[in-house]
Protein backbone atom coordinates (compact mmCIF):
# COMPACT_ATOMS: atom_id res chain seq x y z
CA UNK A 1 -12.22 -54.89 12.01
CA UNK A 2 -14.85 -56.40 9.90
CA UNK A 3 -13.91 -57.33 6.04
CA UNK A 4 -16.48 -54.82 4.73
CA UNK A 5 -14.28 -52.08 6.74
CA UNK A 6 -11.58 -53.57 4.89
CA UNK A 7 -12.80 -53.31 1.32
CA UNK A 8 -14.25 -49.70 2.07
CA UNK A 9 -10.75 -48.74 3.39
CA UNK A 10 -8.79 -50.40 0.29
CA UNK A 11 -11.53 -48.51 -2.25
CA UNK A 12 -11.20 -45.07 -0.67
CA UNK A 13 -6.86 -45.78 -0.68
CA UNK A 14 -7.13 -46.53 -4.57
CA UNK A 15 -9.28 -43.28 -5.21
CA UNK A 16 -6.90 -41.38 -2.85
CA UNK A 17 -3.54 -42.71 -4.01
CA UNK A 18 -3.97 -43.51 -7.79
CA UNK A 19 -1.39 -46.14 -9.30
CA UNK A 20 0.32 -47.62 -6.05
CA UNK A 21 0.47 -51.58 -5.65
CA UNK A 22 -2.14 -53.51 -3.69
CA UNK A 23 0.81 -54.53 -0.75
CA UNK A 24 0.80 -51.19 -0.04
CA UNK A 25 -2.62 -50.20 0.22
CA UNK A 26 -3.00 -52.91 2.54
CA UNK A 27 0.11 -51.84 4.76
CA UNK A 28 -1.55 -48.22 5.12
CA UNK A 29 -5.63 -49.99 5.87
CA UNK A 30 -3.31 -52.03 8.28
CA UNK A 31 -2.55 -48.25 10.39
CA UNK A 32 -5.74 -46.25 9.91
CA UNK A 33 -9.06 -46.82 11.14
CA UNK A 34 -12.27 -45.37 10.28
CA UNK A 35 -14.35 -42.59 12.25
CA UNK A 36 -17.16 -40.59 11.58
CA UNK A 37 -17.67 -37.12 13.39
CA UNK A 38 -20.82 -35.15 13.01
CA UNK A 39 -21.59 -31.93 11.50
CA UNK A 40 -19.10 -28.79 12.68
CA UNK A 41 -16.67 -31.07 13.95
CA UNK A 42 -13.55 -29.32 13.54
CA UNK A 43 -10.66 -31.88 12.17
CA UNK A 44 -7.85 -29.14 11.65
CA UNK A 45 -7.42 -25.90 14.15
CA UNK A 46 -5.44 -23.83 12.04
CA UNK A 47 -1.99 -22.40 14.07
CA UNK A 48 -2.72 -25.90 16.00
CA UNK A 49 0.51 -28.67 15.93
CA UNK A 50 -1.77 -31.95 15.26
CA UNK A 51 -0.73 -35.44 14.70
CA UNK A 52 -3.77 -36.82 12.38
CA UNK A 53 -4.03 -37.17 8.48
CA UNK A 54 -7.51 -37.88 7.05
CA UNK A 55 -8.79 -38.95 3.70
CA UNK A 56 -12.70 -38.18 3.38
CA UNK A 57 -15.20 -41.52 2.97
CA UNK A 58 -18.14 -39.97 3.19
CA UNK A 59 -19.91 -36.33 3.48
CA UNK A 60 -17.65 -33.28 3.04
CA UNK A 61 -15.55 -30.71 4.83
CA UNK A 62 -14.98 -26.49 4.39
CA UNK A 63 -11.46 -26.23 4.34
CA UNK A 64 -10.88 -21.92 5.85
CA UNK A 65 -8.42 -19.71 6.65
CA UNK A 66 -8.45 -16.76 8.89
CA UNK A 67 -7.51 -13.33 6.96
CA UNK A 68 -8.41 -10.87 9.57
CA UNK A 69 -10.32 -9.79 12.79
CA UNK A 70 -12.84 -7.81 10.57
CA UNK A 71 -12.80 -9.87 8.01
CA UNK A 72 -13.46 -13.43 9.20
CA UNK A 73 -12.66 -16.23 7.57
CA UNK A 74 -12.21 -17.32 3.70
CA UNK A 75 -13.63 -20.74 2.48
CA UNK A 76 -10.39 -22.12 0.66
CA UNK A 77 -12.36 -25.21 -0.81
CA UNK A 78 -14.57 -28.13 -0.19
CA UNK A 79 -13.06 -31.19 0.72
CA UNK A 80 -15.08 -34.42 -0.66
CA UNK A 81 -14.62 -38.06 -0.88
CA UNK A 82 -11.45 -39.16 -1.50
CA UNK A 83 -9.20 -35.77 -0.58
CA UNK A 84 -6.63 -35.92 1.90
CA UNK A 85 -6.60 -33.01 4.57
CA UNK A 86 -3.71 -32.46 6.82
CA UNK A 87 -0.53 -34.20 4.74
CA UNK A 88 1.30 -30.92 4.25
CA UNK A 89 1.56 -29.79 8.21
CA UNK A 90 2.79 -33.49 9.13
CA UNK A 91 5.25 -33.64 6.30
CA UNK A 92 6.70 -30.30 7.32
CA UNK A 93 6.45 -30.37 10.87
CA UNK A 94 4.56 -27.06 11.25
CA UNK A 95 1.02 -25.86 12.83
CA UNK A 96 -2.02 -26.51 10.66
CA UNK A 97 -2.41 -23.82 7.95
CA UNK A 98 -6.23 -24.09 7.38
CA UNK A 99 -9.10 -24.95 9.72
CA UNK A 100 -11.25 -28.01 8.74
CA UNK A 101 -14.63 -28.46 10.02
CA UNK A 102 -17.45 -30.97 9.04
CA UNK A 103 -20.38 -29.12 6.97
CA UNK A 104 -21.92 -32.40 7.29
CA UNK A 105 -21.65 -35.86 9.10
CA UNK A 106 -18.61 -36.36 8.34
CA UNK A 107 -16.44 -40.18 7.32
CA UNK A 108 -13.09 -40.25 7.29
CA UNK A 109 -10.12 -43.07 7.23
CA UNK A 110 -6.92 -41.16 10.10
CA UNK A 111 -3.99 -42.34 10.13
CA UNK A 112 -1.44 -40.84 12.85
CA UNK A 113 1.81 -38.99 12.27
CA UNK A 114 4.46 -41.45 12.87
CA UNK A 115 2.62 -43.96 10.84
CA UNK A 116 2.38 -41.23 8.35
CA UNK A 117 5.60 -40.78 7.95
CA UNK A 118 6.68 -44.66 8.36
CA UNK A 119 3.67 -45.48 4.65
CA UNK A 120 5.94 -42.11 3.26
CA UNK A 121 9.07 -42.88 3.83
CA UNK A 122 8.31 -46.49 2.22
CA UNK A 123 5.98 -45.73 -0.52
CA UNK A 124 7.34 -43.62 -3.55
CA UNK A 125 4.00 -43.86 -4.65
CA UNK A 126 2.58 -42.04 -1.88
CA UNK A 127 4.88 -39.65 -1.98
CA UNK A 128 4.06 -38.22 -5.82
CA UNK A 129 0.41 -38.67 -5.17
CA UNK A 130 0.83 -36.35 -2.29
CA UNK A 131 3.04 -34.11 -4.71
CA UNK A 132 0.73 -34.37 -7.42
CA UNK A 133 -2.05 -32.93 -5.28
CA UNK A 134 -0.33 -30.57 -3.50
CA UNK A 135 0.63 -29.03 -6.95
CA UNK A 136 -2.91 -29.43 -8.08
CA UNK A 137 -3.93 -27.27 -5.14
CA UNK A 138 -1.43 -24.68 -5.19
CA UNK A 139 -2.55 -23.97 -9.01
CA UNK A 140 -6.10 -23.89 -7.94
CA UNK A 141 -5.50 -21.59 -5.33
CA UNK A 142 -2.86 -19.21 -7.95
CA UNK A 143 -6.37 -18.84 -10.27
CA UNK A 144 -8.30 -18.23 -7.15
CA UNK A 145 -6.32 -15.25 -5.42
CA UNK A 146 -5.29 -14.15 -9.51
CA UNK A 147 -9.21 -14.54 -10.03
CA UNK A 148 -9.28 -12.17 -6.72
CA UNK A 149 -6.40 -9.72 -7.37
CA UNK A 150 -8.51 -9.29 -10.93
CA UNK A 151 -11.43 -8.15 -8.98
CA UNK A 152 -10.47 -6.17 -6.81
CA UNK A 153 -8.19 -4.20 -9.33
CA UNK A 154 -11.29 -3.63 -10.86
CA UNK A 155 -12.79 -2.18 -8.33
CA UNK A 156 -9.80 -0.05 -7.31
CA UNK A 157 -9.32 0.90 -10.79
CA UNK A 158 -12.98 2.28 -10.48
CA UNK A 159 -12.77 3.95 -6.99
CA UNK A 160 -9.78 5.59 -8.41
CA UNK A 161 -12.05 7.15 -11.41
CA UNK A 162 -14.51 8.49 -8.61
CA UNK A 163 -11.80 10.28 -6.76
CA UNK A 164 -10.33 11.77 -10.02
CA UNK A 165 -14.49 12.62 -10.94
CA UNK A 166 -14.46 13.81 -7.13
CA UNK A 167 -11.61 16.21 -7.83
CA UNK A 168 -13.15 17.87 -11.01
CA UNK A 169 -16.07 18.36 -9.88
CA UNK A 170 -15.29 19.80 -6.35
CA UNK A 171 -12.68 22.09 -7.63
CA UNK A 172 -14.34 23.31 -10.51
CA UNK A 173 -17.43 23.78 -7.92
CA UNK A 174 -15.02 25.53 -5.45
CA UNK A 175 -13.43 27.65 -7.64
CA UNK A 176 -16.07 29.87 -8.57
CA UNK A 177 -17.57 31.20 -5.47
CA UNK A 178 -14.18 31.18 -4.00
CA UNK A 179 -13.25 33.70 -6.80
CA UNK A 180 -16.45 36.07 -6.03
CA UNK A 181 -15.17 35.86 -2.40
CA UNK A 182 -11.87 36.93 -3.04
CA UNK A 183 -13.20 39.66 -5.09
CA UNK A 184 -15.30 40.68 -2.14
CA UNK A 185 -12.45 40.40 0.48
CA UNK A 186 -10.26 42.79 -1.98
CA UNK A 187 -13.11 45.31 -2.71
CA UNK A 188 -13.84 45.18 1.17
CA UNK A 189 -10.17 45.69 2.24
CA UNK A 190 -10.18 48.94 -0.12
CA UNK A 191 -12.85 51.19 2.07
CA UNK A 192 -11.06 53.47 4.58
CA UNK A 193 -13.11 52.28 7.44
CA UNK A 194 -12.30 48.99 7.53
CA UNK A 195 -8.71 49.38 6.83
CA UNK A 196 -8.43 52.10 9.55
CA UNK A 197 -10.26 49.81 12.11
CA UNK A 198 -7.72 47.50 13.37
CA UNK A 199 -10.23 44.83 14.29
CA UNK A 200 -11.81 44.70 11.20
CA UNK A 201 -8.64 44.79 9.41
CA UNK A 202 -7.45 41.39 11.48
CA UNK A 203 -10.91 40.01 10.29
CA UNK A 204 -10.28 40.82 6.85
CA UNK A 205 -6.55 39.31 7.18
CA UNK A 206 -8.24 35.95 8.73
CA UNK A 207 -10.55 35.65 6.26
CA UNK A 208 -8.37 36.67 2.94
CA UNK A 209 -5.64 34.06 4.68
CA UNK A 210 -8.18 31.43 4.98
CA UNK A 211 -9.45 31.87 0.92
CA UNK A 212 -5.99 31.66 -0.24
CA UNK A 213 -5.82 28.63 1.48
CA UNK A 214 -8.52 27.13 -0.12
CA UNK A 215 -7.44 28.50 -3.50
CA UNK A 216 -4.24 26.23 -3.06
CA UNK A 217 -6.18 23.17 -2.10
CA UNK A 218 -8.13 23.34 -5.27
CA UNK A 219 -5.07 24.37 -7.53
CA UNK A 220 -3.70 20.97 -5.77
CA UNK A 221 -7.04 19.16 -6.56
CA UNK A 222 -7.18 20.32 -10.38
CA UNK A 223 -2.59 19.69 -10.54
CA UNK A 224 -3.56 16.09 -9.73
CA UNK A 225 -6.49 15.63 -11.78
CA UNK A 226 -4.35 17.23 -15.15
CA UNK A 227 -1.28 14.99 -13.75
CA UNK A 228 -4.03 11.67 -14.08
CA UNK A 229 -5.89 12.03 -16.88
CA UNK A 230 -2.65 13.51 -18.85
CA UNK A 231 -3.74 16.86 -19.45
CA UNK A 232 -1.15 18.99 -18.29
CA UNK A 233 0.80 21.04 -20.97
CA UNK A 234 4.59 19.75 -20.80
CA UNK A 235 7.32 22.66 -22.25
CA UNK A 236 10.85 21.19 -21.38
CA UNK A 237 13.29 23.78 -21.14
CA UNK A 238 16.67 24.43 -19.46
CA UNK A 239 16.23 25.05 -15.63
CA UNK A 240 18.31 27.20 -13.53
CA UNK A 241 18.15 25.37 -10.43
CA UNK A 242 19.98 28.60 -8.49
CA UNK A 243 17.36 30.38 -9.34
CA UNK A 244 13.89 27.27 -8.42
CA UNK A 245 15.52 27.27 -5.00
CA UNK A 246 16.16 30.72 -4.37
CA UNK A 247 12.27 31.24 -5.11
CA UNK A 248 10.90 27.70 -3.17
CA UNK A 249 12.98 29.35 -0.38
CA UNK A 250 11.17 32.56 -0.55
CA UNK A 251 7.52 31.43 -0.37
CA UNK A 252 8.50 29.70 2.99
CA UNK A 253 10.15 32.49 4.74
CA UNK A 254 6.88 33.36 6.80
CA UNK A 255 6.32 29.65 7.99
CA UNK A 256 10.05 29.40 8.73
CA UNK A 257 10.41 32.07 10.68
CA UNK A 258 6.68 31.67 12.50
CA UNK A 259 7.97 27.61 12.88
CA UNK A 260 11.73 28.88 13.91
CA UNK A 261 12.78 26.32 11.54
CA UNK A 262 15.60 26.36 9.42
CA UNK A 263 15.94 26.06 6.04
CA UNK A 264 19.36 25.02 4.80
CA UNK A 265 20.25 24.93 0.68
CA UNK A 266 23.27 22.98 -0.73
CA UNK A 267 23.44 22.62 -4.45
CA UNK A 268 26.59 20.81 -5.26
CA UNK A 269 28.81 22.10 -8.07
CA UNK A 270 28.79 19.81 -10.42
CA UNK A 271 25.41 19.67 -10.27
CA UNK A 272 23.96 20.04 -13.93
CA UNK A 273 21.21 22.03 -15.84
CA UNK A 274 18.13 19.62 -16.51
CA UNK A 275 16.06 20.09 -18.95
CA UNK A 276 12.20 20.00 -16.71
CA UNK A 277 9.27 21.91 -16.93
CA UNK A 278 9.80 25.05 -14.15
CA UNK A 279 6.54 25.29 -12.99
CA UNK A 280 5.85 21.38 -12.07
CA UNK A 281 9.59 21.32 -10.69
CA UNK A 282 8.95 24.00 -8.34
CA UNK A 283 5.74 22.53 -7.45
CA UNK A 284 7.27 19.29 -6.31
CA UNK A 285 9.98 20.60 -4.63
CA UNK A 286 7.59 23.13 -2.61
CA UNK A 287 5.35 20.15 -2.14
CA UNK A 288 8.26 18.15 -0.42
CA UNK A 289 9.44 20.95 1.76
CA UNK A 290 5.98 21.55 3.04
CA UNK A 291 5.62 18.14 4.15
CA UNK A 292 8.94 18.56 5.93
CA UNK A 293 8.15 21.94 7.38
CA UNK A 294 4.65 20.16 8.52
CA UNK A 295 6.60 17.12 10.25
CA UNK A 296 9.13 18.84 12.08
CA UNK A 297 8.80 20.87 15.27
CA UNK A 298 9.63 24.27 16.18
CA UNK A 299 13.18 24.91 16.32
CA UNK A 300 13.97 22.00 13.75
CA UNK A 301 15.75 22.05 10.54
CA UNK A 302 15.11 21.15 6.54
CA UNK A 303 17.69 20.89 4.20
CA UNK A 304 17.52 20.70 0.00
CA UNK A 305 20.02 19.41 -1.83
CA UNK A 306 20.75 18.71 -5.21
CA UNK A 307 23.74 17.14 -6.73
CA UNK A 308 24.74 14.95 -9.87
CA UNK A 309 23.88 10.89 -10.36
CA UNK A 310 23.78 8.55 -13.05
CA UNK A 311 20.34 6.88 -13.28
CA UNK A 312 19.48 3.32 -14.68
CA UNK A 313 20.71 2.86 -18.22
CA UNK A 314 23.34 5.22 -17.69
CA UNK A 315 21.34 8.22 -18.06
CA UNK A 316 22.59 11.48 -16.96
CA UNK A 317 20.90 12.87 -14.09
CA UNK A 318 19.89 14.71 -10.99
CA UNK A 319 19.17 14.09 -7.66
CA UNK A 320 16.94 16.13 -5.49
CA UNK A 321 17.39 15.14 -1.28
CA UNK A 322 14.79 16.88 1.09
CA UNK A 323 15.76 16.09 4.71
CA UNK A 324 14.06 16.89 8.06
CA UNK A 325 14.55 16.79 11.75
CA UNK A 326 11.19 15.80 11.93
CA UNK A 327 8.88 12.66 13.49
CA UNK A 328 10.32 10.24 10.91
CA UNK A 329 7.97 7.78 9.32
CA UNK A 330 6.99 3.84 9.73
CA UNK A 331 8.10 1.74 7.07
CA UNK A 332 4.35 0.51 6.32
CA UNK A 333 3.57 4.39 5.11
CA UNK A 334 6.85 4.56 2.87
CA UNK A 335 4.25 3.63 -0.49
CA UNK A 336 1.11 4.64 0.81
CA UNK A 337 1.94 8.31 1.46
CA UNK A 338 2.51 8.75 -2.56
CA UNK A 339 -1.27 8.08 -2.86
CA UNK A 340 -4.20 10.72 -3.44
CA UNK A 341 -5.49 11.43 -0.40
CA UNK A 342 -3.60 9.32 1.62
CA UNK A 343 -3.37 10.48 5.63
CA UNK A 344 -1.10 9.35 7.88
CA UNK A 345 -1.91 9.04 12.12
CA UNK A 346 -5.65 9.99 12.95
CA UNK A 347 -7.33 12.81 11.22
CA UNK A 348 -9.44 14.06 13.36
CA UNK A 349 -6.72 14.82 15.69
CA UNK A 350 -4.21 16.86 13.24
CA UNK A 351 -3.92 20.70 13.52
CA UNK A 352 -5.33 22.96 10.89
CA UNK A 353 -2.73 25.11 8.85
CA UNK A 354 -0.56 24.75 5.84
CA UNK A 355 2.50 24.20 7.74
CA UNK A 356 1.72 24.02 11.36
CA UNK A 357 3.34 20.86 13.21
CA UNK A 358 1.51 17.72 12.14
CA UNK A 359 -1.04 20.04 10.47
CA UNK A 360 -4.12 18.73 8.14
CA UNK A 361 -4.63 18.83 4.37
CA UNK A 362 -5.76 17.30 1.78
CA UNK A 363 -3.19 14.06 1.30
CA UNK A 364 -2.52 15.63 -2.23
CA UNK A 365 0.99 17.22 -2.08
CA UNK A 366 2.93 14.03 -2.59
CA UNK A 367 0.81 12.46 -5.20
CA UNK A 368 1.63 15.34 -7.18
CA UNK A 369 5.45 15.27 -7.00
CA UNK A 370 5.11 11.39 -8.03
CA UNK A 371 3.09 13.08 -11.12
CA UNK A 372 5.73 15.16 -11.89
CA UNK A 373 8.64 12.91 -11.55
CA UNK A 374 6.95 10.32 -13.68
CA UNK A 375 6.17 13.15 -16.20
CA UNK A 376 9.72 13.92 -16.34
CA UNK A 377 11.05 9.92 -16.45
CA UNK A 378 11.93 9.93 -13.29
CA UNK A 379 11.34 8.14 -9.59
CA UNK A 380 10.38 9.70 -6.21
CA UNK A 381 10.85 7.45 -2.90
CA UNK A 382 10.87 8.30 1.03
CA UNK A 383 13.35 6.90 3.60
CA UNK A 384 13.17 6.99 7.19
CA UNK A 385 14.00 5.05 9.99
CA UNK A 386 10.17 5.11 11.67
CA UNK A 387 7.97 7.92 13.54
CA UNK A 388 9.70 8.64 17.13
CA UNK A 389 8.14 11.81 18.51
CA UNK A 390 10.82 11.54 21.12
CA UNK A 391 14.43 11.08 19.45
CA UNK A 392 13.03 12.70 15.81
CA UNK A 393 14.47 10.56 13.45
CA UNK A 394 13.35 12.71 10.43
CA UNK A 395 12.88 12.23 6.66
CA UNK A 396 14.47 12.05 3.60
CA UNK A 397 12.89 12.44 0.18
CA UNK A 398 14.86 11.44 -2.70
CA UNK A 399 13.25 12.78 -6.38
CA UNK A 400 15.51 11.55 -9.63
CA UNK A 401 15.45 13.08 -12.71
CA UNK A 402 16.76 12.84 -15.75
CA UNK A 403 19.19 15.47 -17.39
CA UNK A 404 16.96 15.10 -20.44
CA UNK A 405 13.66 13.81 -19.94
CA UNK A 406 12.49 10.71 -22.87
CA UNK A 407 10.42 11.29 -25.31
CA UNK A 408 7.07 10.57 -25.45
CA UNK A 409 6.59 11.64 -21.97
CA UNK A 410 3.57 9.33 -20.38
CA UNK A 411 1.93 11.33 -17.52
């Protein structure tokens, strides 16, 4: 080793390792050597246990980290002269986090693990330099992924706005011509003809059946988009919960019976009188059974269930349980499912129908019971063990609300 190598190794260790004594300096050029690679060398294979640390001389290295198959790799930073690349996997013993390949030819002073550790173990010095730029990096990287997170709330925030302007529009667009077609339907179903001709009487059914469907799509459509944008009139009065269940019950005894499912009603008796707004409460719960009925097969059973809790802050309470026999859910979906428009499993392959097993819609039904719990200060949440179509773990939906909802209500 020439003594030019020596004074280039001794000028990169002060710029690397700012404020530790000359001895030591000369102890580590004693243990590394210089090498230069060329351009797309790779120095660091990232998930790779390697024994080399570097310290760029010369020319500069991309520092990248693999997010995904589809979406490649992310440049983490440049390394130039003077940064050290590798410290952190040697001092913890684990696989290289990053990959590190030459953008250009490429000098750097290596120094091997177990001299590594021997310079570390004697050289406080070392040691908070290393700390000091590991800290320095992990604060460069917190304003990069905050810098990130930023962004892409942004742009969530405004894809968000579309599918709220995407609701309005469709359902006010719907509504109309699906209003002239029920009129039709009705006015049809009146001549003597038709309603004497069997055939054209099942026609008629099909196609009345198949409007009124799409009239509760868009009611769904235009309950989210007043739930969102905070336009949905809010009269909190006493609710007789007897009576919500008795009349959730009764819209479902077709599907029930069609489904030979059973639906089973306990409302404990201490259970108390909330003060809610009827029409949302019944919407939610009818919302929740549905996605029961939908999830369960033939022969299965739902249950609702209400009884009395104490929320946070010692608030009064009630608790509203929907449980199913049904597919069960994977954890991963247990947030997701709240969202507008959210599917679960492959859409092209569910059935049509409101309630039919596993059966389509519009991913809208859930957001709006998270809608109206937060309108009424309360919480909605899923639980489930995962989706077995074999053993049927089921599903249980738990929506808390308060006795008497706080004032100002935020939608």
């Amino acid at each position: 080793m020439s003594e030019a190598q020596t004074v280039d190794k001794l000028s990169l260790l002060r710029l690397a390792f700012q404020g530790i004594g000359e001895g030591e300096l000369r102890e580590m050029t004693d243990v590394s050597q210089i090498r230069t690679y060329p351009p797309d060398h790779v120095l660091c294979h990232e998930g790779a246990y390697e024994d080399i640390f570097y310290i760029v001389a010369d020319g500069s290295a991309v520092v990248s980290k693999k997010i995904s198959e589809e979406d490649g790799e992310r440049v983490l930073r440049i390394a130039g002269r003077g940064d050290l690349i590798g410290e952190m996997a040697l001092i913890q013993n684990v696989a290289r986090s990053a990959t590190v390949r030459a953008s250009t030819e490429l000098t750097v002073l290596e120094m091997g693990k177990k001299d590594f550790e021997t310079m570390l173990g004697r050289s406080p010095g070392m040691a908070l330099n290393i700390m000091r730029v590991t800290l320095d990096r992990f604060r460069a990287n917190d304003r990069a992924a905050i810098e990130d997170l930023q962004k892409t709330n942004k742009v969530l925030r405004q894809l968000d706005r579309n599918k709220l302007e995407f609701i309005q529009v469709a359902a006010h667009e719907l509504r109309t011509p699906l209003t002239v077609l029920k009129g039709y339907v009705d006015l049809l179903g009146s001549i003597n003809d038709i309603r004497d001709n069997a055939t054209l009487n099942g026609v008629m059914e099909g196609i009345n059946n198949g409007v009124n469907r799409l009239h509760e799509i868009v009611n769904a459509m235009l309950d989210v988009n007043r739930i969102d944008n905070q336009t949905f009139k809010i009269s909190f009065v006493p609710v007789p919960l007897k009576r919500v269940f008795s009349e959730v019950a009764g819209d479902f005894t077709q599907a029930l019976a069609e489904r030979n499912i059973e639906l089973i009603i306990e409302q404990e008796p201490d259970t108390p009188l909330i003060n809610a707004e009827p029409v949302l409460l019944q919407k939610a719960l009818s919302h929740l059974i549905v996605n029961a009925i939908k999830y369960t097969p033939n022969g299965g059973k739902v249950k609702l269930r209400s009884r009395s809790i104490t929320m946070e802050n010692n608030t009064p309470g009630v608790e509203f349980s929907v449980k199913d026999t049904g597919i069960g859910l994977d954890p991963e979906h247990h947030e997701l499912i709240f969202e507008k428009f959210y599917q679960v499993g492959d859409v092209a392959i569910h059935s049509s129908g409101k309630t039919s097993f596993k059966g389509g819609g519009p991913g809208l039904g859930l957001a709006i019971v998270r809608g109206v719990a937060k309108a009424h200060g309360g919480k909605v949440w899923v639980e489930s063990k995962g989706c077995d179509e074999i053993n049927f773990p089921g599903c249980t939906f738990y929506l808390q609300m308060p006795v008497e909802p706080p004032k100002p209500i935020p939608l």
